[in-house]
Structures are given as C-alpha cells and as structure tokens.
C-alpha atoms as a PDB file:
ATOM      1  CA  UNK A   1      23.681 -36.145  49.171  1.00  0.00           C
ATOM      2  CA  UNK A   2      19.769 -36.008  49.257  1.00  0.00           C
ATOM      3  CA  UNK A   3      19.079 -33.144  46.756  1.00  0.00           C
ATOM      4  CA  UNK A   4      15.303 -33.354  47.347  1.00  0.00           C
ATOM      5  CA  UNK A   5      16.099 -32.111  51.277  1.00  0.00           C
ATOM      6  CA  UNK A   6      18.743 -29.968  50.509  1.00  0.00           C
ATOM      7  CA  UNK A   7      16.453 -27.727  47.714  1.00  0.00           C
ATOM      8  CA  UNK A   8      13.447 -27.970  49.304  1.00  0.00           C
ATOM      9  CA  UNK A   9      12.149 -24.863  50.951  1.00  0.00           C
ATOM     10  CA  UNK A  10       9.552 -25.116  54.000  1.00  0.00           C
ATOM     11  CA  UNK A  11       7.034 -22.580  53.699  1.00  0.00           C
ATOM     12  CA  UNK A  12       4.330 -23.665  55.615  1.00  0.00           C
ATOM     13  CA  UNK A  13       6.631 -21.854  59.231  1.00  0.00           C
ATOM     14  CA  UNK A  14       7.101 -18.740  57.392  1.00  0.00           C
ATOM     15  CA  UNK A  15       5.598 -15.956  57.425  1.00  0.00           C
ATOM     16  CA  UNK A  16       3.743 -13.712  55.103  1.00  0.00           C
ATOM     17  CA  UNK A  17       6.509 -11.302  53.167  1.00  0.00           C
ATOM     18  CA  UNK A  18      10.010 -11.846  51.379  1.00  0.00           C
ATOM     19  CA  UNK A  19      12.152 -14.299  52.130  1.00  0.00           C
ATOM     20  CA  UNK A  20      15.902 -15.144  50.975  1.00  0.00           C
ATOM     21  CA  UNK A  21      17.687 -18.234  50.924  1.00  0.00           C
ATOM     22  CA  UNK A  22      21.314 -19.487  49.354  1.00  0.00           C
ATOM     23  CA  UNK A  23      22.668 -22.514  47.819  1.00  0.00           C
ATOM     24  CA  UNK A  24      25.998 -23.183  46.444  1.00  0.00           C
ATOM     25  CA  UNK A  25      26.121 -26.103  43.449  1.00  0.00           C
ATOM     26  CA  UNK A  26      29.042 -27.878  42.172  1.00  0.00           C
ATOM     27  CA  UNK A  27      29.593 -30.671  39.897  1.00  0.00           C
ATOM     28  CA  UNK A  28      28.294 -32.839  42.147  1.00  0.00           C
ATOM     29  CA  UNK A  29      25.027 -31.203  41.607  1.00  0.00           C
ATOM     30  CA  UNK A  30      25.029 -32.144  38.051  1.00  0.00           C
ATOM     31  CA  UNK A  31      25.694 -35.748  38.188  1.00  0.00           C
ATOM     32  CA  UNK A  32      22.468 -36.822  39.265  1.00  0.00           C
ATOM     33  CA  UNK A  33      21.407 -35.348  35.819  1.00  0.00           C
ATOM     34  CA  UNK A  34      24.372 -36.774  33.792  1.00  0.00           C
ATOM     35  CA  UNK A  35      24.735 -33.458  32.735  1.00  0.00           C
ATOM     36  CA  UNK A  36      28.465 -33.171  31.879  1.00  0.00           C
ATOM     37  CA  UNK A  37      28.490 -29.912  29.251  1.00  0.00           C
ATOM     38  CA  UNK A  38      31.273 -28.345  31.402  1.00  0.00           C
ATOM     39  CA  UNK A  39      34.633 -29.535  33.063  1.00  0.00           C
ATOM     40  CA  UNK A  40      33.691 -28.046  36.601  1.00  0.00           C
ATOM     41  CA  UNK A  41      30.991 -25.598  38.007  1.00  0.00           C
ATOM     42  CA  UNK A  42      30.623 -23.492  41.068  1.00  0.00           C
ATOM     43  CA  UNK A  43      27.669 -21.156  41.150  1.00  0.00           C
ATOM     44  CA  UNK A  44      25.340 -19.207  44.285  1.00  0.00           C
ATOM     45  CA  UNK A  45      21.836 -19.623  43.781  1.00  0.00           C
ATOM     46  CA  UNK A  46      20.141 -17.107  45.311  1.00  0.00           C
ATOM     47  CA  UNK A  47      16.109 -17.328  46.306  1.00  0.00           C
ATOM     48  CA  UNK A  48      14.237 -14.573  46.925  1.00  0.00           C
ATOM     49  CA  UNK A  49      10.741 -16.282  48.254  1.00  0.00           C
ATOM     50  CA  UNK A  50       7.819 -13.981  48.455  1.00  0.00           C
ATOM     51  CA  UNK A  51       4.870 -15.446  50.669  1.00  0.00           C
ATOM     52  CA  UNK A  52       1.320 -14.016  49.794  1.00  0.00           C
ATOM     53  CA  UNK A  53      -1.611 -15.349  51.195  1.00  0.00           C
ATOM     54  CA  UNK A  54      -3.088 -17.712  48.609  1.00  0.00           C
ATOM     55  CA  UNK A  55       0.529 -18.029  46.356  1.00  0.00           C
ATOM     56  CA  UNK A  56       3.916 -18.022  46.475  1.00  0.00           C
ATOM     57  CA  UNK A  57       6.336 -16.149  44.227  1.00  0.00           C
ATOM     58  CA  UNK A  58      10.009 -17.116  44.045  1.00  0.00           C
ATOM     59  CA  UNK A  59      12.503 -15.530  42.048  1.00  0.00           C
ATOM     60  CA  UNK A  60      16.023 -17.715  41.660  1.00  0.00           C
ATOM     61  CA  UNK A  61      19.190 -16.071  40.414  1.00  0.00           C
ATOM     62  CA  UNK A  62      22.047 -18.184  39.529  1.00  0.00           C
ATOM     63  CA  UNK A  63      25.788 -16.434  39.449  1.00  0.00           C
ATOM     64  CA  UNK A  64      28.979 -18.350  38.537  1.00  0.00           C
ATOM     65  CA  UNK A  65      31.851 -19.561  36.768  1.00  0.00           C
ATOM     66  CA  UNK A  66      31.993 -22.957  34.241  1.00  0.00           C
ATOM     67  CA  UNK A  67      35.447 -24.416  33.326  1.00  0.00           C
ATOM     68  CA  UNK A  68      34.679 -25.242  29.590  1.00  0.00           C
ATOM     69  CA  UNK A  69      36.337 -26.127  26.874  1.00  0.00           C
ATOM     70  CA  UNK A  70      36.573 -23.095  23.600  1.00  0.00           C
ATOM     71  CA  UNK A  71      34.765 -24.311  20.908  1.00  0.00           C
ATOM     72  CA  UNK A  72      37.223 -22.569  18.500  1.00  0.00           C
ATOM     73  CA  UNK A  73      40.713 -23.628  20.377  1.00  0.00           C
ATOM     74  CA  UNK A  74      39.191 -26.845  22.301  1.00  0.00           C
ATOM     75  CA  UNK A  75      41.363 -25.059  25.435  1.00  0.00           C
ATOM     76  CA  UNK A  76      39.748 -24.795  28.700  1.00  0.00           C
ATOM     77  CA  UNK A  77      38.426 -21.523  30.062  1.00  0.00           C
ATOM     78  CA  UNK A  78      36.532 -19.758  32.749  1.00  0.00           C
ATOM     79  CA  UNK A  79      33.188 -18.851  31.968  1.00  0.00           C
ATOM     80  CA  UNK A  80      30.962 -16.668  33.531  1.00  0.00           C
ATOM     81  CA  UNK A  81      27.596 -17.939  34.120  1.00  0.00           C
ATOM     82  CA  UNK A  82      24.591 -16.058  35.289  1.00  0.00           C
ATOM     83  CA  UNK A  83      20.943 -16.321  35.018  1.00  0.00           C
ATOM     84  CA  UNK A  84      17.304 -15.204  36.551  1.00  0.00           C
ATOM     85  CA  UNK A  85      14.018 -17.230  36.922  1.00  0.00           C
ATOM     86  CA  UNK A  86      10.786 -16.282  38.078  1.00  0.00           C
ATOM     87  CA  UNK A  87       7.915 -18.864  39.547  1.00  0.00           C
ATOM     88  CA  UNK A  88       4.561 -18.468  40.714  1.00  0.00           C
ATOM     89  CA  UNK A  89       3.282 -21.070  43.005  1.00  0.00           C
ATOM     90  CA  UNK A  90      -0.372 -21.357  43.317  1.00  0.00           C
ATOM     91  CA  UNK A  91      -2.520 -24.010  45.359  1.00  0.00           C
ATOM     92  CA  UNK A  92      -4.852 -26.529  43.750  1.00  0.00           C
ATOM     93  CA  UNK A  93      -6.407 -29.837  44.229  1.00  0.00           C
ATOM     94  CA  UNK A  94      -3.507 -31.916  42.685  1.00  0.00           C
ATOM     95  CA  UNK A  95      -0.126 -31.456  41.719  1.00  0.00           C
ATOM     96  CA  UNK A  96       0.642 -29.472  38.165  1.00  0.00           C
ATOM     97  CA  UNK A  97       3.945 -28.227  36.606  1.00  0.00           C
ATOM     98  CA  UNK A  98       2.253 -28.297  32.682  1.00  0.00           C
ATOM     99  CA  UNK A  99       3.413 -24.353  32.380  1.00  0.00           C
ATOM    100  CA  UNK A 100       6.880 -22.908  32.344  1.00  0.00           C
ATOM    101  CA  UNK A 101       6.372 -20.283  34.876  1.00  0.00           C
ATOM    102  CA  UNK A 102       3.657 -21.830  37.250  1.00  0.00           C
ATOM    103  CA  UNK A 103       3.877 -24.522  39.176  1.00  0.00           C
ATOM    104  CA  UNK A 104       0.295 -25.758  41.272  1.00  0.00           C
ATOM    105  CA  UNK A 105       0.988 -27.892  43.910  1.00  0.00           C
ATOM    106  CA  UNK A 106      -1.711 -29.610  46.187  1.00  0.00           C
ATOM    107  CA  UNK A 107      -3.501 -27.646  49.442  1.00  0.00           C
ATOM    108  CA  UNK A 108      -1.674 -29.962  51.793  1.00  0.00           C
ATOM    109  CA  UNK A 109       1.845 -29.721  50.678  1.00  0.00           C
ATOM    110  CA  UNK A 110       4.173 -27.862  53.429  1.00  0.00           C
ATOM    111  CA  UNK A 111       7.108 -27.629  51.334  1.00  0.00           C
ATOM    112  CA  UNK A 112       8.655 -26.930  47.536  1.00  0.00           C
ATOM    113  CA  UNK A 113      11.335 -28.885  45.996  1.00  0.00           C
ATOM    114  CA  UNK A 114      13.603 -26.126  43.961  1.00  0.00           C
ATOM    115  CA  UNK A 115      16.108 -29.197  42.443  1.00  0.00           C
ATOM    116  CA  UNK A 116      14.898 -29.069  38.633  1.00  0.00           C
ATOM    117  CA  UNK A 117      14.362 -24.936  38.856  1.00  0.00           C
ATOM    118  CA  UNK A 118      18.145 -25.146  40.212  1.00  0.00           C
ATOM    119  CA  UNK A 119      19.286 -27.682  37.413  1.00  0.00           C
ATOM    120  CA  UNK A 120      17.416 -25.573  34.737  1.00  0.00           C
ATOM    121  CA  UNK A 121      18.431 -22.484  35.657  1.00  0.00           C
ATOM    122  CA  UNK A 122      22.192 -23.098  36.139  1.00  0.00           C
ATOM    123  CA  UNK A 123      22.214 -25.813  32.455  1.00  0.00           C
ATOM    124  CA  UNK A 124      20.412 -22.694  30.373  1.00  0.00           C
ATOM    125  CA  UNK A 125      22.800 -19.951  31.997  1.00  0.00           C
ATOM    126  CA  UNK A 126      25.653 -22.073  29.892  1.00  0.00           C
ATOM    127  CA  UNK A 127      25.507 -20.753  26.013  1.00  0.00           C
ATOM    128  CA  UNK A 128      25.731 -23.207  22.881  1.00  0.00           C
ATOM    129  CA  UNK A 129      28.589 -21.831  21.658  1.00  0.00           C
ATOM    130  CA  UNK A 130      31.152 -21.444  24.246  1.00  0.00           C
ATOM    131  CA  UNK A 131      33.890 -19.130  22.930  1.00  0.00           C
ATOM    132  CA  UNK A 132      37.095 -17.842  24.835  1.00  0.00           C
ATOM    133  CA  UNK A 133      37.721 -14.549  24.939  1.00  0.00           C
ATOM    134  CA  UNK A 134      41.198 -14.875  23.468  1.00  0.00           C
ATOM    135  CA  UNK A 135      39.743 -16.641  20.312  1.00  0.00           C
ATOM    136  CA  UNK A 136      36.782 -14.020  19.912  1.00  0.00           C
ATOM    137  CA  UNK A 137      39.578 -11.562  19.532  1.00  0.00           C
ATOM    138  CA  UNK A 138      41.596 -13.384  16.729  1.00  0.00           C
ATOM    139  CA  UNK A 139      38.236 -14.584  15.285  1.00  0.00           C
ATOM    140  CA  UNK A 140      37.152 -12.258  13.366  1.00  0.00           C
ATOM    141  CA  UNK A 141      38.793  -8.252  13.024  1.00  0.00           C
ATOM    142  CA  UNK A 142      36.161  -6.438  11.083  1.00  0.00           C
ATOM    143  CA  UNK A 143      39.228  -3.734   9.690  1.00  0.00           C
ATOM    144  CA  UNK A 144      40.502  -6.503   7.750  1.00  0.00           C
ATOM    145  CA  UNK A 145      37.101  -6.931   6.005  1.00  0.00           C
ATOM    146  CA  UNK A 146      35.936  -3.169   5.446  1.00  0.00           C
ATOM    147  CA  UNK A 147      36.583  -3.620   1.679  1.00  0.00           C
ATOM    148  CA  UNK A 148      33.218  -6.125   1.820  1.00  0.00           C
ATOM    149  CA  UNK A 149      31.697  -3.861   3.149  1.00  0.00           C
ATOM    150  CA  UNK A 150      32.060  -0.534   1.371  1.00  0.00           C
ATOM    151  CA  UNK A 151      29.056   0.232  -0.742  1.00  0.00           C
ATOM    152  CA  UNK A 152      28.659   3.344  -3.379  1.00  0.00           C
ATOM    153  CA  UNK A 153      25.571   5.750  -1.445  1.00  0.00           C
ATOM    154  CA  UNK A 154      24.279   6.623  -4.550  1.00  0.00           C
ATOM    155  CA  UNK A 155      23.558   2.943  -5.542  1.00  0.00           C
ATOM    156  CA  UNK A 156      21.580   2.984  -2.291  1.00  0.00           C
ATOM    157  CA  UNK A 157      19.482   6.325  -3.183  1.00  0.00           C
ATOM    158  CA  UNK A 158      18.919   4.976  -6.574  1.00  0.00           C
ATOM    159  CA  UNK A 159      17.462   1.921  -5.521  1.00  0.00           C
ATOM    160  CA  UNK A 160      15.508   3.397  -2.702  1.00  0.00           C
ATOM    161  CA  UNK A 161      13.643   5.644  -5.106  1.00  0.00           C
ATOM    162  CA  UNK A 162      13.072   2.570  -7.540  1.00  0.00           C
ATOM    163  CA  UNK A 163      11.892   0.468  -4.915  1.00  0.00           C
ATOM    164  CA  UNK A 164       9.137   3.671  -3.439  1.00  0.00           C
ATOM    165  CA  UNK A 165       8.215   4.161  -7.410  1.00  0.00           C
ATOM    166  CA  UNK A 166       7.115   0.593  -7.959  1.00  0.00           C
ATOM    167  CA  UNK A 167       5.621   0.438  -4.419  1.00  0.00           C
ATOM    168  CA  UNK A 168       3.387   3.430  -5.604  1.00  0.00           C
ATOM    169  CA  UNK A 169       2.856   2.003  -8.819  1.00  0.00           C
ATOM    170  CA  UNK A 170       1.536  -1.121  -6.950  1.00  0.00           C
ATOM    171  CA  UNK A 171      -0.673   0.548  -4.930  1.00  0.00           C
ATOM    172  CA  UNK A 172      -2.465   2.231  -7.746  1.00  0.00           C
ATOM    173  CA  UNK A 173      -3.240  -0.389  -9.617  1.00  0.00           C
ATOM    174  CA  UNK A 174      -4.639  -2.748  -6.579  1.00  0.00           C
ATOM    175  CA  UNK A 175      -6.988  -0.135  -5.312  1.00  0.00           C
ATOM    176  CA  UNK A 176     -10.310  -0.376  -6.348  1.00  0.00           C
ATOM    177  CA  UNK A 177     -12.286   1.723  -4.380  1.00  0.00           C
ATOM    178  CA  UNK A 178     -15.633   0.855  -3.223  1.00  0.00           C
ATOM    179  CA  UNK A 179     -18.613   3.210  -5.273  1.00  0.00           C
ATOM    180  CA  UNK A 180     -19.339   4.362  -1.847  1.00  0.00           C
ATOM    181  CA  UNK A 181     -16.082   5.648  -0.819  1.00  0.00           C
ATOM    182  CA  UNK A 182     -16.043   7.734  -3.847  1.00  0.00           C
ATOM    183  CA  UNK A 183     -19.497   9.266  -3.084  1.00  0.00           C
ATOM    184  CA  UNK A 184     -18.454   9.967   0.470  1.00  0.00           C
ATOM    185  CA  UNK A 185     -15.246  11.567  -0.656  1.00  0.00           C
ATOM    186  CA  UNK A 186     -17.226  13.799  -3.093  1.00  0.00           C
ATOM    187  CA  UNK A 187     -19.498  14.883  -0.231  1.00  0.00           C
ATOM    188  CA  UNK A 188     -15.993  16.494   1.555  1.00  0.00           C
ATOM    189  CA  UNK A 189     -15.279  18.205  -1.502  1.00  0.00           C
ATOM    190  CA  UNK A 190     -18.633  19.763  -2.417  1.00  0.00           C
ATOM    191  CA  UNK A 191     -18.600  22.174   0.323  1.00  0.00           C
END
C-alpha cells in the first residue's frame, strides 16, 4: 500500500471553494509508523479542503473506535476515538513544515501529502490513560468518601476573614505613597 498516493490530495484540478474528501485507516495504517498503542483501529477521516486563491485551508476530523487494553483491568475494550485538526497551506519558495498549524510548500507543487496529519491526528485522538468504562465505575464512588470531605463552614468564614485582615494589613504597610500623590489627592479634597 503506497500511503504517499493514497493521502495525497491534488489540488492543482480543483477549483476555488470547499472541498470534501474520505479516508478510512486501519491497523495497517499504523504499521508503517510502528505505532502499536492499540490492539486494532478503524477510524473515517474526513477532509474538508477549502481552496482560496493564494492558500489552502484544510480541516481533518478523525472519528472511530480503538480496541485497547484498560489500564486498570488490563481487559480489552472499545474505545471511542475522535479528533479535529486545522491546517493552513500557504505557497513559498521552498518547502516548510517548522509550525504546528502551517505548512509552506513550494510554488510548483500540484499536490499535498495528508499521511503524517492522518497519523497525528488519529495517535493524539487516543488518551494516556485508557480506562474502561466498567472500571471507572468501580474506581472510585465519591459516597463512600463524603466523610473526607465534610468541612465545618464556620472554619471556612473564620479563615476567610483572617486571611482579608492580614491581606489589608499588608497592604498598609507596603504603600508608600509618592509626595505627589498626596498633594494631588489634597487638591480633590480642598474644594
């Protein structure tokens, strides 16, 4: 499977205006990467291509399901991936992908290669911490805990008013106003 023909997008034929175009990725995809943080993928990338006159601005949307395994159990589950990307293509006299979000790509070029967008956008969709919904349940039941919790209010009141008190206090003593200030003040309460 050529990746760099099957992501590529011509856009030299089209014409000014949106554009959409779909892809489908599998595991397959992510073997040219070695990227192997899932048991099996299947995700629709859709690309919404906007052609202007002097740039191009694509927005990719990835929408899926991982098989992973729970952090917490180490059992397999379903995971629902999804994820949107935005990228502004400008024209220039050589090729430049230094910033995140635009890419410059030389006057002559006809097409764009979406491959690493694809592979970014799908890889960042799945989260660090991949927990099943059955052990997020049993996790962690806040009821159990309320006791931790449970605070007396008029602790809270007492040291609010402590806390504005020194903060006043503070304030005070760390303002020394400027001899001018005080002669400008006097001149609003003279009249």
């Amino acid at each position: 499977m050529n990746t760099e023909k099957t992501y590529s997008i011509s856009f030299i034929g089209l014409k000014n205006g949106e554009h959409t175009f779909e892809y489908q990725v599998d595991s397959n995809f992510f073997k040219h990467y070695n990227y192997d943080d899932f048991n099996s993928i299947q995700a629709n990338i859709s690309v919404l291509l906007n052609k202007k006159a002097t740039l191009l601005e694509i927005n990719l949307k990835a929408k899926g399901i991982a098989n992973v395994p729970c952090d917490v159990t180490n059992e397999d589950f379903d995971l629902p991936i999804e994820n949107e990307f935005n990228l502004i293509v400008k024209f220039g006299e050589e090729f430049n992908n230094d910033h995140d979000e635009v890419l410059i790509i030389p006057f002559n070029e006809y097409e764009i290669n979406l491959t690493q967008y694809i592979y970014e956008l799908v890889a960042l969709a799945i989260p660090v911490k991949r927990v099943s919904p059955e052990a997020a349940e049993d996790e962690f039941d806040e009821d159990e805990f309320d006791f931790l919790f449970d605070s007396d209010e008029e602790d809270e009141d007492i040291d609010l008013e402590d806390s504005q008190a020194e903060s006043a206090d503070e304030d005070s003593e760390n303002e020394d106003i400027d001899p001018r200030w005080e002669k400008l003040k006097k001149l609003l309460t003279d009249k």
